[in-house]
PDB file of N, CA and C in Angstrom:
ATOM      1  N   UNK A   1     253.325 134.696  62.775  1.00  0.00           N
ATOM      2  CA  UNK A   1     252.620 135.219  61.635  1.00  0.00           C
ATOM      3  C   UNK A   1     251.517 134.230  61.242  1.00  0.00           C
ATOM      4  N   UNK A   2     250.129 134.748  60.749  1.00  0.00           N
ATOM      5  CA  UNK A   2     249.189 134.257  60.434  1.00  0.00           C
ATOM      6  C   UNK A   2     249.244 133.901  59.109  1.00  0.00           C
ATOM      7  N   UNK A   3     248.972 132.789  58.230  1.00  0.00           N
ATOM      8  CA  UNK A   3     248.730 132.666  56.809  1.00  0.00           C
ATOM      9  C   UNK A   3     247.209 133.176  56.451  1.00  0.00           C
ATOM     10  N   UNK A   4     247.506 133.466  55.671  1.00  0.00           N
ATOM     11  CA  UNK A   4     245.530 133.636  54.740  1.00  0.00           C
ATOM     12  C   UNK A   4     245.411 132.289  54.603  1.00  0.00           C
ATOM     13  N   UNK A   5     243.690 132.554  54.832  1.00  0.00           N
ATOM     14  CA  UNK A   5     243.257 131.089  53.544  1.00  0.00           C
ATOM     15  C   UNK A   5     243.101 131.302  52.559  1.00  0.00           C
ATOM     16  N   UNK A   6     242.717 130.584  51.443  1.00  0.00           N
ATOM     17  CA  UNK A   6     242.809 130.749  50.219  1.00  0.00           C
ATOM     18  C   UNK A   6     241.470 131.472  50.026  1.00  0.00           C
ATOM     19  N   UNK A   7     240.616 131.493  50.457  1.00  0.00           N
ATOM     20  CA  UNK A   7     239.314 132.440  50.644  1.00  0.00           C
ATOM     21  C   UNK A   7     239.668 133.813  51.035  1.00  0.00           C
ATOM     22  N   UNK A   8     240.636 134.007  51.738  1.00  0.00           N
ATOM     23  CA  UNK A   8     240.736 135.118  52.030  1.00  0.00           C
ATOM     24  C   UNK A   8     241.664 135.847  50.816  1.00  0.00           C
ATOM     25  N   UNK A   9     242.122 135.489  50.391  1.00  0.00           N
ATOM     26  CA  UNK A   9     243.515 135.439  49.458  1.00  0.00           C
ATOM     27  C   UNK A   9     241.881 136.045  48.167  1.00  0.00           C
ATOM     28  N   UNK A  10     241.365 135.267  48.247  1.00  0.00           N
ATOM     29  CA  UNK A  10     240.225 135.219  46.762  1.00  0.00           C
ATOM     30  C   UNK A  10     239.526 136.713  46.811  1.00  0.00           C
ATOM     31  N   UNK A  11     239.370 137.173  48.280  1.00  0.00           N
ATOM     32  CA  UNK A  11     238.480 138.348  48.794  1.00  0.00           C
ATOM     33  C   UNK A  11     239.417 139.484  48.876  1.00  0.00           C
ATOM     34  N   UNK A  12     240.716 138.981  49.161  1.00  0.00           N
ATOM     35  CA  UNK A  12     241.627 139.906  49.065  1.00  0.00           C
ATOM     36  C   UNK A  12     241.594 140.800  47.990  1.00  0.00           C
ATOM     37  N   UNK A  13     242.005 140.039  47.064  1.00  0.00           N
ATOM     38  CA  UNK A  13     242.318 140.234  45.477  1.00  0.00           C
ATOM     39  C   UNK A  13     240.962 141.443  44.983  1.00  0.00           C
ATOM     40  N   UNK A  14     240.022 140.180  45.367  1.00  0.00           N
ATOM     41  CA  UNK A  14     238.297 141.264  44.833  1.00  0.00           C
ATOM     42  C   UNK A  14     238.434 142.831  45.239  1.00  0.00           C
ATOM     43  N   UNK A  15     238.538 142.675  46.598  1.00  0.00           N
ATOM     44  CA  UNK A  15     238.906 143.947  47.169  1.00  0.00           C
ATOM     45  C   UNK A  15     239.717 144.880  46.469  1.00  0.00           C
ATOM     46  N   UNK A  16     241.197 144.490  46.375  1.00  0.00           N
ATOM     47  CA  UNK A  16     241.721 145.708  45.762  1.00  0.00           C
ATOM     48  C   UNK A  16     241.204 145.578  44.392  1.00  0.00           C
ATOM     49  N   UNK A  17     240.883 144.888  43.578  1.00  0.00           N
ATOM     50  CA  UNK A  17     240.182 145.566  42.108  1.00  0.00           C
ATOM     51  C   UNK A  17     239.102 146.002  42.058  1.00  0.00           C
ATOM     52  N   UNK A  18     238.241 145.911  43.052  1.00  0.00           N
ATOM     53  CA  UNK A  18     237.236 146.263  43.391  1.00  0.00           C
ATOM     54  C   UNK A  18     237.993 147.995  43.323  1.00  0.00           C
ATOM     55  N   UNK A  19     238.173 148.444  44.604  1.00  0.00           N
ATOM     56  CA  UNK A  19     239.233 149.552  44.999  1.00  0.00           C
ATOM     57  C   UNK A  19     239.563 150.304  43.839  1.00  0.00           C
ATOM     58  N   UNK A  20     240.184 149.491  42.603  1.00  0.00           N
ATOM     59  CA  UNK A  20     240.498 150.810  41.372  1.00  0.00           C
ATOM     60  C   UNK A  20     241.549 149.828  41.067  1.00  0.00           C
ATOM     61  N   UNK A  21     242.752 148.896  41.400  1.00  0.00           N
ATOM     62  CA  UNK A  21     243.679 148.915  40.928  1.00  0.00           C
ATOM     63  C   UNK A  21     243.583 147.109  40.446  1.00  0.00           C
ATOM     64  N   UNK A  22     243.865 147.586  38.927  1.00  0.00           N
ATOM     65  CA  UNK A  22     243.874 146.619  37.632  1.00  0.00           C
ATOM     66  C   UNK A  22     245.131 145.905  36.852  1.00  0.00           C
ATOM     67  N   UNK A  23     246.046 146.597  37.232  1.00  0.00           N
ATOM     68  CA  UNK A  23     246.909 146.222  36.991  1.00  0.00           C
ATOM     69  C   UNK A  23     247.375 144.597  37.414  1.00  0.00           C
ATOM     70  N   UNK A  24     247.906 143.544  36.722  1.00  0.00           N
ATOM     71  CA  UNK A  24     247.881 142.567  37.626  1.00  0.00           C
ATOM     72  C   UNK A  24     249.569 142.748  38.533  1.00  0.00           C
ATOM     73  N   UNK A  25     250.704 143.444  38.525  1.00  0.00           N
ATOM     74  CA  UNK A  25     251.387 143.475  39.126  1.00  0.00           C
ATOM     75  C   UNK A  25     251.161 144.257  40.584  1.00  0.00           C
ATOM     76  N   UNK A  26     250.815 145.599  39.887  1.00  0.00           N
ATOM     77  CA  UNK A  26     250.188 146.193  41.516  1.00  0.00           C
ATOM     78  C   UNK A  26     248.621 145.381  42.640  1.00  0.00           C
ATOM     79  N   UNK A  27     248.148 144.852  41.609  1.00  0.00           N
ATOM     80  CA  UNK A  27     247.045 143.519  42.348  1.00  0.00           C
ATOM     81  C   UNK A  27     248.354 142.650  43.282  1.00  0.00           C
ATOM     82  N   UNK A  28     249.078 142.494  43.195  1.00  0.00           N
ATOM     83  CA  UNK A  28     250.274 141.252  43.222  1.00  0.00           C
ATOM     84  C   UNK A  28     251.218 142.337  44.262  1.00  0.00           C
ATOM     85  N   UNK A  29     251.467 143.158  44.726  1.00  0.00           N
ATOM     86  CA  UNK A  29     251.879 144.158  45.359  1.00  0.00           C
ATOM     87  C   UNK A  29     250.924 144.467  46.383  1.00  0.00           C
ATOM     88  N   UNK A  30     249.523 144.730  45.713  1.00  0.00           N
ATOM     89  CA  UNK A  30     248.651 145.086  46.910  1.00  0.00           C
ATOM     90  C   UNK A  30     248.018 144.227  47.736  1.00  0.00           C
ATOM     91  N   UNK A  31     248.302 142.853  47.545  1.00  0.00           N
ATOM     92  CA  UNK A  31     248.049 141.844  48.569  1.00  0.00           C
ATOM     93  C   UNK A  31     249.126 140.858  48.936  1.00  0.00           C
ATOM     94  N   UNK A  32     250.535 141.448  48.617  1.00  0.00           N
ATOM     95  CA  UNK A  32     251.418 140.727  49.181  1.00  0.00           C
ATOM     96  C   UNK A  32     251.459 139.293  48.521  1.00  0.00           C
ATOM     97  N   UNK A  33     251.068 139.081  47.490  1.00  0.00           N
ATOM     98  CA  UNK A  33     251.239 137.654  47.192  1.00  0.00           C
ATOM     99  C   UNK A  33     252.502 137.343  45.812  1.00  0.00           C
ATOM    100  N   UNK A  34     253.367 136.486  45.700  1.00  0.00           N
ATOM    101  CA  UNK A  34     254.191 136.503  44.799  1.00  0.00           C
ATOM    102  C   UNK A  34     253.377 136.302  43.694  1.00  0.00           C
ATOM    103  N   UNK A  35     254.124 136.576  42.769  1.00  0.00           N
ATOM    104  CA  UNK A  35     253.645 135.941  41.136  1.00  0.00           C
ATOM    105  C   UNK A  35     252.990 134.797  40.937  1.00  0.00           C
ATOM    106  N   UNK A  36     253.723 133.853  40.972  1.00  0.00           N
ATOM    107  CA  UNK A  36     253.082 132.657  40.760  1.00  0.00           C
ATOM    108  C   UNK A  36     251.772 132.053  41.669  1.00  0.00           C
ATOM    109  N   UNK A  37     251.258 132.242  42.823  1.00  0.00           N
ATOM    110  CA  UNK A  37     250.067 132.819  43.657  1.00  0.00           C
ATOM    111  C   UNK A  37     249.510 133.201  43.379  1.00  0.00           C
ATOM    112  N   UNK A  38     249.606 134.409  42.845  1.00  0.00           N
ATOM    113  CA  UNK A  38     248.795 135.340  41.949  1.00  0.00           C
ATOM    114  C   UNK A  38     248.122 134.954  40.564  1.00  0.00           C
ATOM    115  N   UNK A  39     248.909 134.235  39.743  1.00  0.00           N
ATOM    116  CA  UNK A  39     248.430 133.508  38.457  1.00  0.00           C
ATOM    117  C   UNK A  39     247.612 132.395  39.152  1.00  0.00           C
ATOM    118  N   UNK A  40     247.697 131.477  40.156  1.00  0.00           N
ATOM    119  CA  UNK A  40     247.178 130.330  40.283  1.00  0.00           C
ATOM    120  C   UNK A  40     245.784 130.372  41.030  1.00  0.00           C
ATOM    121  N   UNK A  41     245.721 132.100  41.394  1.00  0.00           N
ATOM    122  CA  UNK A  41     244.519 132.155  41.884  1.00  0.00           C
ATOM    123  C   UNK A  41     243.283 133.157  41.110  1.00  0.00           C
ATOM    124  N   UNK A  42     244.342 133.330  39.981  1.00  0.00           N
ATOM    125  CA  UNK A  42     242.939 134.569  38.584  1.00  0.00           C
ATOM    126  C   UNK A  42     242.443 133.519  37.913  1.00  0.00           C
ATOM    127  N   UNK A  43     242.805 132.126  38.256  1.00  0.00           N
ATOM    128  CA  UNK A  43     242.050 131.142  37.211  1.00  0.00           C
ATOM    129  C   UNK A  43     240.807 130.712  37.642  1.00  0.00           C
ATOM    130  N   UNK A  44     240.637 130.271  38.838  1.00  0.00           N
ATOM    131  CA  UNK A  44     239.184 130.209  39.316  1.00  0.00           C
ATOM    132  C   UNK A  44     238.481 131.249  39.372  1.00  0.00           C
ATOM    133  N   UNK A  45     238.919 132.870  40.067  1.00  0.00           N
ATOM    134  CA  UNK A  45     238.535 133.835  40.044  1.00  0.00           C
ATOM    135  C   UNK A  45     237.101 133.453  38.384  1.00  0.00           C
ATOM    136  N   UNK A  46     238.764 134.135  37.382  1.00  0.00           N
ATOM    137  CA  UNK A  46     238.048 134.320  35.862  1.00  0.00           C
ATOM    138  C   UNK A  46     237.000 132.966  35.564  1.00  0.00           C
ATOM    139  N   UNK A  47     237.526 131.503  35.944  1.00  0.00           N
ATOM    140  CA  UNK A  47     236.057 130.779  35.578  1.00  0.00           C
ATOM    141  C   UNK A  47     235.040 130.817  36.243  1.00  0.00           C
ATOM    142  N   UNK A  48     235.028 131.459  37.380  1.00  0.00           N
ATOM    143  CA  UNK A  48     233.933 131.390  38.047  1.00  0.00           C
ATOM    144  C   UNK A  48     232.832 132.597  38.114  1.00  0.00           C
ATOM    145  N   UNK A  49     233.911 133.521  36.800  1.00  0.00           N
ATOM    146  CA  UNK A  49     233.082 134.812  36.357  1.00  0.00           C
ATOM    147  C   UNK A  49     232.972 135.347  37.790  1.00  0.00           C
ATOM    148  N   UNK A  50     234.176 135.964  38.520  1.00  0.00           N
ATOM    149  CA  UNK A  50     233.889 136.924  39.551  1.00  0.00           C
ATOM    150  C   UNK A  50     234.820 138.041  39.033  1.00  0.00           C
ATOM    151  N   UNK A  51     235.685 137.849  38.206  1.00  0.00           N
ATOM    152  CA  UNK A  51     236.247 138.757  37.659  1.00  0.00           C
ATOM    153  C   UNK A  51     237.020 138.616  36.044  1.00  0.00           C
ATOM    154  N   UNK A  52     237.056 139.834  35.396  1.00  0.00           N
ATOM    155  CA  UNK A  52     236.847 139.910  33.926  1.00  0.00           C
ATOM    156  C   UNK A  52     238.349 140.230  33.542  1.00  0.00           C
ATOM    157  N   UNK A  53     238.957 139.596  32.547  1.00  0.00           N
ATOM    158  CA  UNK A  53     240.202 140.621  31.808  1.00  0.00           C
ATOM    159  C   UNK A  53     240.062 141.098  30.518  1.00  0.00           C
ATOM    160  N   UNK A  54     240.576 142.167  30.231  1.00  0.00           N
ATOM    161  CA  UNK A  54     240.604 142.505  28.759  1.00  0.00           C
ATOM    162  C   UNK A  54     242.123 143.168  29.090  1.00  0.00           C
ATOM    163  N   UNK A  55     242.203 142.953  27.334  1.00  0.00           N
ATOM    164  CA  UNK A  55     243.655 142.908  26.888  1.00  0.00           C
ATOM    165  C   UNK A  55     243.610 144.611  26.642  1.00  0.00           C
ATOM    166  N   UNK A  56     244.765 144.999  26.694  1.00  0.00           N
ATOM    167  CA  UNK A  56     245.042 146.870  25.787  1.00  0.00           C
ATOM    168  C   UNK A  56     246.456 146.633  25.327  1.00  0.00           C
ATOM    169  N   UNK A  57     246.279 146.640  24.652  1.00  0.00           N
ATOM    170  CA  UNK A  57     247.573 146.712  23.338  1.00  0.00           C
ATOM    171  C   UNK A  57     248.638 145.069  24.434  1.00  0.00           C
ATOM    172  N   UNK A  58     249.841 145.861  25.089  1.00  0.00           N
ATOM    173  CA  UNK A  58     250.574 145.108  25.561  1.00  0.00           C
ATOM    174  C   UNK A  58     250.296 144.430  26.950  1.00  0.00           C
ATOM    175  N   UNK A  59     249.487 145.166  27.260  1.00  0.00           N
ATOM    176  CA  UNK A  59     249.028 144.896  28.856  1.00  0.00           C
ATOM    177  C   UNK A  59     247.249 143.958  29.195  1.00  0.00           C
ATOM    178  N   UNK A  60     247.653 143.632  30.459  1.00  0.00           N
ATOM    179  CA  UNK A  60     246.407 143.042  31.021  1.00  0.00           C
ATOM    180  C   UNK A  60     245.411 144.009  32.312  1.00  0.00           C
ATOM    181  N   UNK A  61     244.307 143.893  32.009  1.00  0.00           N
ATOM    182  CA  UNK A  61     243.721 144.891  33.347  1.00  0.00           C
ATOM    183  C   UNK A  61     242.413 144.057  33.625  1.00  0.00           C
ATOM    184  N   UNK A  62     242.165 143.626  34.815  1.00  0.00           N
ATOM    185  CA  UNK A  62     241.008 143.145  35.380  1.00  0.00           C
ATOM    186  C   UNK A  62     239.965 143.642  36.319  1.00  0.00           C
ATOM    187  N   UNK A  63     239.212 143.509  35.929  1.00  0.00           N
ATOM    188  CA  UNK A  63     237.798 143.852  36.726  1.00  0.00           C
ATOM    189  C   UNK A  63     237.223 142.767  37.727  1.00  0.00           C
ATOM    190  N   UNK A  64     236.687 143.370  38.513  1.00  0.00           N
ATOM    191  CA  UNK A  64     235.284 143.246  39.321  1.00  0.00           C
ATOM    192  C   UNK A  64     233.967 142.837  38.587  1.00  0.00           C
ATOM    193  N   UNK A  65     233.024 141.696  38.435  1.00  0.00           N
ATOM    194  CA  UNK A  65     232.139 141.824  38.001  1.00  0.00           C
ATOM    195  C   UNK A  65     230.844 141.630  38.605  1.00  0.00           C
ATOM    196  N   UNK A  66     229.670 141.900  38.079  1.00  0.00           N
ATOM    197  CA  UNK A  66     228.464 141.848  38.911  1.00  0.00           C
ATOM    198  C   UNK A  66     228.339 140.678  40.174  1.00  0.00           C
ATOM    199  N   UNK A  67     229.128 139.503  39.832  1.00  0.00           N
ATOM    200  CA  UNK A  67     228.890 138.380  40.818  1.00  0.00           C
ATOM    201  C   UNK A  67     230.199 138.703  41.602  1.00  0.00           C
ATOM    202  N   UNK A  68     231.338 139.406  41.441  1.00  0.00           N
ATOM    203  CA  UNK A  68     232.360 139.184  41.985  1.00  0.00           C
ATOM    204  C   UNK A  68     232.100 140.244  43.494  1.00  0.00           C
ATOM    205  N   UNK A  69     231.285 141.725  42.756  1.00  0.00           N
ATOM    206  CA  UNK A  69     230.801 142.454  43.662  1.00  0.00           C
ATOM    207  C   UNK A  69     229.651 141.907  44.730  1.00  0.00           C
ATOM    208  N   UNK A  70     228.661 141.372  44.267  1.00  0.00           N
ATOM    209  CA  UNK A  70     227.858 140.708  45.244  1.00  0.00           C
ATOM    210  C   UNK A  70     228.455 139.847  46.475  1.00  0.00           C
ATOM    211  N   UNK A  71     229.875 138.942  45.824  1.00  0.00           N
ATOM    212  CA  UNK A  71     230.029 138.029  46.730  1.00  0.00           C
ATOM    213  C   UNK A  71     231.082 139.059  47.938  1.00  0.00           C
ATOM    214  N   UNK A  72     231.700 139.764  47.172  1.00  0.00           N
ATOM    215  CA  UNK A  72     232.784 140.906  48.319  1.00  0.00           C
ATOM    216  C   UNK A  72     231.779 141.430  49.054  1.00  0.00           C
ATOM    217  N   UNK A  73     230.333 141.961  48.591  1.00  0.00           N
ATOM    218  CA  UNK A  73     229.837 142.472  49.648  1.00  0.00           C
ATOM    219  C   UNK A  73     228.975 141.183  50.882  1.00  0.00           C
ATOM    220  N   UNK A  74     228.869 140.283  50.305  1.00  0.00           N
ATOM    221  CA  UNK A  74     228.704 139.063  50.768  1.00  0.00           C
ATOM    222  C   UNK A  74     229.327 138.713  51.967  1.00  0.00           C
ATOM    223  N   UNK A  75     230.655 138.841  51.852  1.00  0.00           N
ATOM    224  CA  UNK A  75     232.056 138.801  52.788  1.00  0.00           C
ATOM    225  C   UNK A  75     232.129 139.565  53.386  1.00  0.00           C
ATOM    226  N   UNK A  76     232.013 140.896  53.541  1.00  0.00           N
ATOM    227  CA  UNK A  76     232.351 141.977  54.210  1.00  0.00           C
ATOM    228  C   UNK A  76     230.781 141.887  54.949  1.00  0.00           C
ATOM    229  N   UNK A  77     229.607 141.968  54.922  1.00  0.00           N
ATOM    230  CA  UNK A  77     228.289 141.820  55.397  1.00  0.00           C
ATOM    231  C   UNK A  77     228.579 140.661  56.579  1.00  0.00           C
ATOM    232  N   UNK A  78     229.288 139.447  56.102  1.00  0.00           N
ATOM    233  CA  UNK A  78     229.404 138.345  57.011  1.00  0.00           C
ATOM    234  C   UNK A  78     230.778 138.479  58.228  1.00  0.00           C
ATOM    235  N   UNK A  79     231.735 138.913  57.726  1.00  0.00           N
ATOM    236  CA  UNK A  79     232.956 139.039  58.871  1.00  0.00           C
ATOM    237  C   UNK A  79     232.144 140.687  59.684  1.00  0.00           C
ATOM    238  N   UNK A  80     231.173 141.267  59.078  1.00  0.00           N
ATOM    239  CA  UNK A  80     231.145 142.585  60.340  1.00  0.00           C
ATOM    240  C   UNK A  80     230.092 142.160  61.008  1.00  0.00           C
ATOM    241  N   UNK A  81     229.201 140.754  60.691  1.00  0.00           N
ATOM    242  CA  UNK A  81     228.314 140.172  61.672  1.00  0.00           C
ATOM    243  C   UNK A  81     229.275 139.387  62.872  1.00  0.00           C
ATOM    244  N   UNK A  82     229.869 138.662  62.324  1.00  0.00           N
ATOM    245  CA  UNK A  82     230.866 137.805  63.407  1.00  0.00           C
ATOM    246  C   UNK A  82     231.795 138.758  64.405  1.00  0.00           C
ATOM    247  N   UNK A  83     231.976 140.189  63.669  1.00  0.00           N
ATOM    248  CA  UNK A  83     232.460 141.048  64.766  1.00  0.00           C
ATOM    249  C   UNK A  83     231.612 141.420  65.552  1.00  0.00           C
ATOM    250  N   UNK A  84     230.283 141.596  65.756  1.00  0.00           N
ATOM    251  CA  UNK A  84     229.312 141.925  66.471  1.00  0.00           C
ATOM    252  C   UNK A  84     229.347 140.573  67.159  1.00  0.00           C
ATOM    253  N   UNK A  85     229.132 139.675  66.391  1.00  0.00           N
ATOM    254  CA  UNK A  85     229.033 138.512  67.531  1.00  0.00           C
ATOM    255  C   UNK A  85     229.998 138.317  68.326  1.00  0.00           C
ATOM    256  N   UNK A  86     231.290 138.338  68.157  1.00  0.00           N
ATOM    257  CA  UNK A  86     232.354 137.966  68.767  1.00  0.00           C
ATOM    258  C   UNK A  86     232.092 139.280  70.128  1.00  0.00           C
ATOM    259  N   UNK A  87     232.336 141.156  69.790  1.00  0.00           N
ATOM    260  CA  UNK A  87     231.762 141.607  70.912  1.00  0.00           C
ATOM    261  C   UNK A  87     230.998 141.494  72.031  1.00  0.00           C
ATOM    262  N   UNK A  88     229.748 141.154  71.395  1.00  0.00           N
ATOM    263  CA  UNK A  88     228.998 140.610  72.256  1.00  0.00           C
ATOM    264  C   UNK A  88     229.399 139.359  73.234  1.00  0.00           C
ATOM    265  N   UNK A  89     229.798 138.802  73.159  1.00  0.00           N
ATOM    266  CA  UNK A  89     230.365 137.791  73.850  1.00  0.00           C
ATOM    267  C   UNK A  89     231.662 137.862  74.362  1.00  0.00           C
ATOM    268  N   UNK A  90     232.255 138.668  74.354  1.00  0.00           N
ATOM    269  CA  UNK A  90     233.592 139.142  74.836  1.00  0.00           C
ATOM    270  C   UNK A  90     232.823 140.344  76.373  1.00  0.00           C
ATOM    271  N   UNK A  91     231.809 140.469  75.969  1.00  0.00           N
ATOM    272  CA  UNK A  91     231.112 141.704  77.406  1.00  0.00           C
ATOM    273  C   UNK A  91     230.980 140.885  78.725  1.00  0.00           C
TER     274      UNK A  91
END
């Protein structure tokens, strides 16, 4: 089995809230990461303003924000170049 890096773990996350789901338990479900993982990695996320929380009554829900979207598409633009490259060189 492969580990993530913690970059990937960061893009992960973007991704599924990106995707629709805000919740931070199903975030925590949808990338396989335990709890405490999960808290230790919304803190840079949120200071680095790539993603937003607001409170509703009892619960927490987080967003995607303008820089968080730029950099996911950032990531995804760069791993489908390296798949072209890697093809190419596999011919």
């Amino acid at each position: 089995m492969v580990r993530r890096s913690r970059l990937e773990v960061y893009f992960a996350i973007l991704k599924v809230i990106e995707e629709g789901t805000n919740k931070p338990t199903r975030i925590m479900y949808k990338t396989n990461l335990s709890w405490a993982t999960l808290q230790g990695i919304f803190t840079p996320l949120l200071d680095g303003g790539f993603i937003k929380k607001e409170k509703q009554r009892n619960s927490k829900k987080y967003y995607v924000t303008e820089k968080g979207r730029n950099a996911l598409d950032y990531y995804i633009k760069s791993l489908d170049g390296l798949v072209k490259v890697e093809q190419a060189f596999s011919r």
